[in-house]
N, C-alpha and C. Protein backbone atom coordinates (compact mmCIF):
# COMPACT_ATOMS: atom_id res chain seq x y z
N UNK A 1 139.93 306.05 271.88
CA UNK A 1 139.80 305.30 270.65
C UNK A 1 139.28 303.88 270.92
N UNK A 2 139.39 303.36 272.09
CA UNK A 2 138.99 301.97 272.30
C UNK A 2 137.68 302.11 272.70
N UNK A 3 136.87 302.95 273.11
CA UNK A 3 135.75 303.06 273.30
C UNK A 3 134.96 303.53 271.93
N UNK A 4 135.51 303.39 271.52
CA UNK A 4 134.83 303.72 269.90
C UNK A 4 134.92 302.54 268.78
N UNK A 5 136.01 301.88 269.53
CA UNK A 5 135.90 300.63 268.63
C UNK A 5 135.21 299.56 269.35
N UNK A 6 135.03 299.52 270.60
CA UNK A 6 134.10 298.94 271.05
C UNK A 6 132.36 299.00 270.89
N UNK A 7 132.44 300.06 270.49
CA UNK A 7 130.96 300.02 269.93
C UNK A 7 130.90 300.21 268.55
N UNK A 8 131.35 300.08 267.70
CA UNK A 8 131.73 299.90 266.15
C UNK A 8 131.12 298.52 265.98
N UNK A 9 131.01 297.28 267.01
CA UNK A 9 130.51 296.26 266.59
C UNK A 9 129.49 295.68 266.29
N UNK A 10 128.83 296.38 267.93
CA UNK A 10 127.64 296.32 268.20
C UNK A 10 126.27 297.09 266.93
N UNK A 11 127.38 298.16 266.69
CA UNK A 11 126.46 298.97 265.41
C UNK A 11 126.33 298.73 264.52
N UNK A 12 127.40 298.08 263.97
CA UNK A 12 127.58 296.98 262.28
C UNK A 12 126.10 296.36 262.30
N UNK A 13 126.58 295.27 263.60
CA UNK A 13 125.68 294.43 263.69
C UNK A 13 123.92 294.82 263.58
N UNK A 14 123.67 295.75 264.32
CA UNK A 14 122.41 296.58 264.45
C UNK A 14 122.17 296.93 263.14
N UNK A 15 122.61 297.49 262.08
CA UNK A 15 122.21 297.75 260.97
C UNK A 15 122.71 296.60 259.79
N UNK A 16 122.79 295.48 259.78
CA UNK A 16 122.83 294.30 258.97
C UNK A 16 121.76 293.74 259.65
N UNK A 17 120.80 293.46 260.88
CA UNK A 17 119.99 293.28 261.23
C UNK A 17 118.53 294.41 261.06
N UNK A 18 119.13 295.38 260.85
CA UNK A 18 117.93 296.50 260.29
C UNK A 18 118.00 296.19 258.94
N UNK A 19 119.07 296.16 258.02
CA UNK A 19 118.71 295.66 256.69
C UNK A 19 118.15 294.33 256.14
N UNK A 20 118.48 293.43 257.29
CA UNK A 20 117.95 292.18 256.99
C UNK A 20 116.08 292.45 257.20
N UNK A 21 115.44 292.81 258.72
CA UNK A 21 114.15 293.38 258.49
C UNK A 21 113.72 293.96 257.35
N UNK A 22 114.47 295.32 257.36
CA UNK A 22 113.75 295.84 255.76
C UNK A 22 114.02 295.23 255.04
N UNK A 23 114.68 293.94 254.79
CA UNK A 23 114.63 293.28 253.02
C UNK A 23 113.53 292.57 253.19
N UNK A 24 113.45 291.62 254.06
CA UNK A 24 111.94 290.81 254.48
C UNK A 24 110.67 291.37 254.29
N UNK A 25 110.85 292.68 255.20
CA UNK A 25 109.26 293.49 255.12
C UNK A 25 109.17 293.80 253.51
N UNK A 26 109.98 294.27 253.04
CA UNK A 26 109.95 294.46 251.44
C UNK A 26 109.48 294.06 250.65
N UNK A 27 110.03 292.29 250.67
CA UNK A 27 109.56 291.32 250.34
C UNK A 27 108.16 291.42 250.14
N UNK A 28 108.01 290.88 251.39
CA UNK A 28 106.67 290.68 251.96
C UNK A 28 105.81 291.69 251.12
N UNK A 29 106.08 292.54 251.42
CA UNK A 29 104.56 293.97 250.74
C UNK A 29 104.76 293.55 249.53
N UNK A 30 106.37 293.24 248.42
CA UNK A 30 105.69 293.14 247.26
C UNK A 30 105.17 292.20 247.02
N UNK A 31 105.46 290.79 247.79
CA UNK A 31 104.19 289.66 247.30
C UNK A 31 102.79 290.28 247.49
N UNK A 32 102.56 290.63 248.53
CA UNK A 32 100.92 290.98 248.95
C UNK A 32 100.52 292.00 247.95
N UNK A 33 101.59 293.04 247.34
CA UNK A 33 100.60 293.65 245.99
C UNK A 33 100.88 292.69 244.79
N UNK A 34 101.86 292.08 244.48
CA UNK A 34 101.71 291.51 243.39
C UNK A 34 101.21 289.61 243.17
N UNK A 35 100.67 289.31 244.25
CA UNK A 35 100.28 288.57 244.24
C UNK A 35 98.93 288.31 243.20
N UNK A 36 97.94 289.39 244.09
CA UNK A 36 96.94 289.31 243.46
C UNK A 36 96.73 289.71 241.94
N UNK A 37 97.40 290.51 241.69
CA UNK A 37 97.52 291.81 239.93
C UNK A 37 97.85 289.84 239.42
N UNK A 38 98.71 289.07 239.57
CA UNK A 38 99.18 288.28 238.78
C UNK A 38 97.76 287.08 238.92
N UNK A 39 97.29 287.28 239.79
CA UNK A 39 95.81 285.91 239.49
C UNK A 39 95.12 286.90 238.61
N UNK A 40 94.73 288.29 239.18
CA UNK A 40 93.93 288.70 238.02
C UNK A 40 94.23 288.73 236.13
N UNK A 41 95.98 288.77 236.39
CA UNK A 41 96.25 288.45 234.90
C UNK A 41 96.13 287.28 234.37
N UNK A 42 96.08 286.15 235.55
CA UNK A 42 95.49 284.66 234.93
C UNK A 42 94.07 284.76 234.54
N UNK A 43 93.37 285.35 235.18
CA UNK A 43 91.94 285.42 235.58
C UNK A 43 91.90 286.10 233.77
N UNK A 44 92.03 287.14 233.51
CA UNK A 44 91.88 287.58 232.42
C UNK A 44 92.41 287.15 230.91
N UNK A 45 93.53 286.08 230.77
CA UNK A 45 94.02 284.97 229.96
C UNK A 45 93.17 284.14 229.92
N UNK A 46 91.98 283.89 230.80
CA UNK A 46 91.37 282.79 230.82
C UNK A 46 90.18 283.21 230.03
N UNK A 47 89.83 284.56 230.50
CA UNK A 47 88.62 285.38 229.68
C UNK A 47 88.89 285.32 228.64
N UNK A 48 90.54 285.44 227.96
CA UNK A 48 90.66 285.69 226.51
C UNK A 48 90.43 284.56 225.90
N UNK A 49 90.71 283.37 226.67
CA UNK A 49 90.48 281.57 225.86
C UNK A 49 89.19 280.91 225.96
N UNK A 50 88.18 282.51 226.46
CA UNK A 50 86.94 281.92 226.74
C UNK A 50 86.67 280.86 227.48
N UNK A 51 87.33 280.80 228.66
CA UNK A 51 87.17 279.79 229.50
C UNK A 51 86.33 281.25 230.91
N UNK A 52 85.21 281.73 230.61
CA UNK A 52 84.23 281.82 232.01
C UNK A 52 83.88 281.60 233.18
N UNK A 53 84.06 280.36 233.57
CA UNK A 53 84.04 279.60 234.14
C UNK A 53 84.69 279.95 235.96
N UNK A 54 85.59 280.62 235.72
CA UNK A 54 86.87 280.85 236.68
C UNK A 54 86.28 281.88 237.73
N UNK A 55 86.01 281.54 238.77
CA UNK A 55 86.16 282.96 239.84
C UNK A 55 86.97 283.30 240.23
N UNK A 56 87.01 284.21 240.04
CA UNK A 56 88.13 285.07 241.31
C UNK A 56 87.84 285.44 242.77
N UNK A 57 88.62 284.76 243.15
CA UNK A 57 88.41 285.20 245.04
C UNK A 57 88.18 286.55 245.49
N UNK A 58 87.46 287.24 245.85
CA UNK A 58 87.79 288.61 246.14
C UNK A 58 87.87 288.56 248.19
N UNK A 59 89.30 289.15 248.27
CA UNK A 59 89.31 288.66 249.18
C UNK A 59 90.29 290.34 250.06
N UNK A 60 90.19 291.43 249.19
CA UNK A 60 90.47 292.59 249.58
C UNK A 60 89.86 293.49 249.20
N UNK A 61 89.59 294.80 249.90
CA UNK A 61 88.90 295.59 249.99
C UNK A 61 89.20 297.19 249.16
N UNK A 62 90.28 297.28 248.45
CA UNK A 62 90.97 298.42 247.94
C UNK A 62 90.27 297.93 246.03
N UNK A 63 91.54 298.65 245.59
CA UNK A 63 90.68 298.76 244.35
C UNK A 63 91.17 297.38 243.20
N UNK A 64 92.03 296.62 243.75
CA UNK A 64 92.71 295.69 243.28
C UNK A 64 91.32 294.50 243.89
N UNK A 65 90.68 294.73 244.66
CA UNK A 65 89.40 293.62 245.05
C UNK A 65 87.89 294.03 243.85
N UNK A 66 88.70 295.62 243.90
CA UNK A 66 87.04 296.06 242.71
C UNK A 66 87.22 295.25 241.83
N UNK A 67 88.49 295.70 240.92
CA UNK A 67 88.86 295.19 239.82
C UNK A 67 88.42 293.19 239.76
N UNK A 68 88.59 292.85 240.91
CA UNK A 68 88.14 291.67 241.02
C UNK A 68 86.55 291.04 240.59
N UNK A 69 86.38 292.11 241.53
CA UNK A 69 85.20 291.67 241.60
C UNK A 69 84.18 291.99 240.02
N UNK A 70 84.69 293.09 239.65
CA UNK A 70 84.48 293.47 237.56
C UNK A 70 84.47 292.09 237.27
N UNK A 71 85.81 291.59 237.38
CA UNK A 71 86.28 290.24 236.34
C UNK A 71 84.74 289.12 236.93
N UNK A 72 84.50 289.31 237.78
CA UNK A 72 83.53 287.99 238.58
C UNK A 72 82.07 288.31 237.49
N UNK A 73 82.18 289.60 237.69
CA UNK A 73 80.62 290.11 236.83
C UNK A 73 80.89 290.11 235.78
N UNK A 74 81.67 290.25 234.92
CA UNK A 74 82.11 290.53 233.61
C UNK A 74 82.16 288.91 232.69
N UNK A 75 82.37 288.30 233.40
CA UNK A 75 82.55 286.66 232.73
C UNK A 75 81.39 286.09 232.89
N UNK A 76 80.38 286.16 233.28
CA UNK A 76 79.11 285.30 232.72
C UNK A 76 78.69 286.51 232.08
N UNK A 77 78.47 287.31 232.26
CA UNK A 77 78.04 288.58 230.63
C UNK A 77 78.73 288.02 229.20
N UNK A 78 79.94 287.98 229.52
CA UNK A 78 80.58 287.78 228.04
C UNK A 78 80.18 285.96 227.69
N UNK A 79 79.94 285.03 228.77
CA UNK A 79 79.36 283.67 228.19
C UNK A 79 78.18 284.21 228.00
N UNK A 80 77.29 284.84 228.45
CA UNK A 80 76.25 284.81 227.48
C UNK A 80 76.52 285.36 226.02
N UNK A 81 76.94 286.06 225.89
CA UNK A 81 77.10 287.18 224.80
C UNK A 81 77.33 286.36 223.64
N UNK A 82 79.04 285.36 223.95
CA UNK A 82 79.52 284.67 223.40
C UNK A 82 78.51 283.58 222.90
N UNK A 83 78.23 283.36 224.05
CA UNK A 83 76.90 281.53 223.79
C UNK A 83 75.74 282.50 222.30
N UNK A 84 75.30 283.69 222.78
CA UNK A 84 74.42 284.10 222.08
C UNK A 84 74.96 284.10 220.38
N UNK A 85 76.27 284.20 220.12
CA UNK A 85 76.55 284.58 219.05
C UNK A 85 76.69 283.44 217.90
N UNK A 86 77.22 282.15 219.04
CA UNK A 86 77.49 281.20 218.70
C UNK A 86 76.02 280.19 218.03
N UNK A 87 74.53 280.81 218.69
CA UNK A 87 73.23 280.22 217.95
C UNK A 87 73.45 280.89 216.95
N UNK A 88 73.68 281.90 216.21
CA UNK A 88 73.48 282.55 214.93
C UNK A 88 73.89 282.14 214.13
């Protein structure tokens, strides 16, 4: 029995240190996906106040950089569109 409680400590410890990693790494991944989704939702508030103007960084390669890169092409289309409507 004492050899069993002797390593009872060591193991606590090992897995409050494995949970502490996985809460960090966790972390971590959800900033890196939700980092960007939340500039693109600025990015697109800005489209709605007609402010054009704004680039977006595209600075990843998955489909969260496409989507980026839409918003980059998509906002001088709609200032023209807009500018155009506004001579009439």
């Amino acid at each position: 029995m004492a050899e069993i409680n002797k390593n009872t400590r060591p193991r606590i410890l090992l897995c409050v240190v494995a949970l502490l990693l996985s809460t960090i790494a966790g972390v971590m991944t959800a900033r890196w996906v939700t980092l960007p989704l939340l500039r693109l939702n600025e990015a697109a508030k800005d489209i709605a106040a007609r402010k054009f103007d704004r680039a977006f960084a595209v600075s990843r390669l998955d489909r969260v950089g496409e989507l980026a890169q839409s918003f980059n092409e998509m906002a001088p289309q709609l200032k023209k569109v807009f500018s155009s409507f506004g001579r009439k």
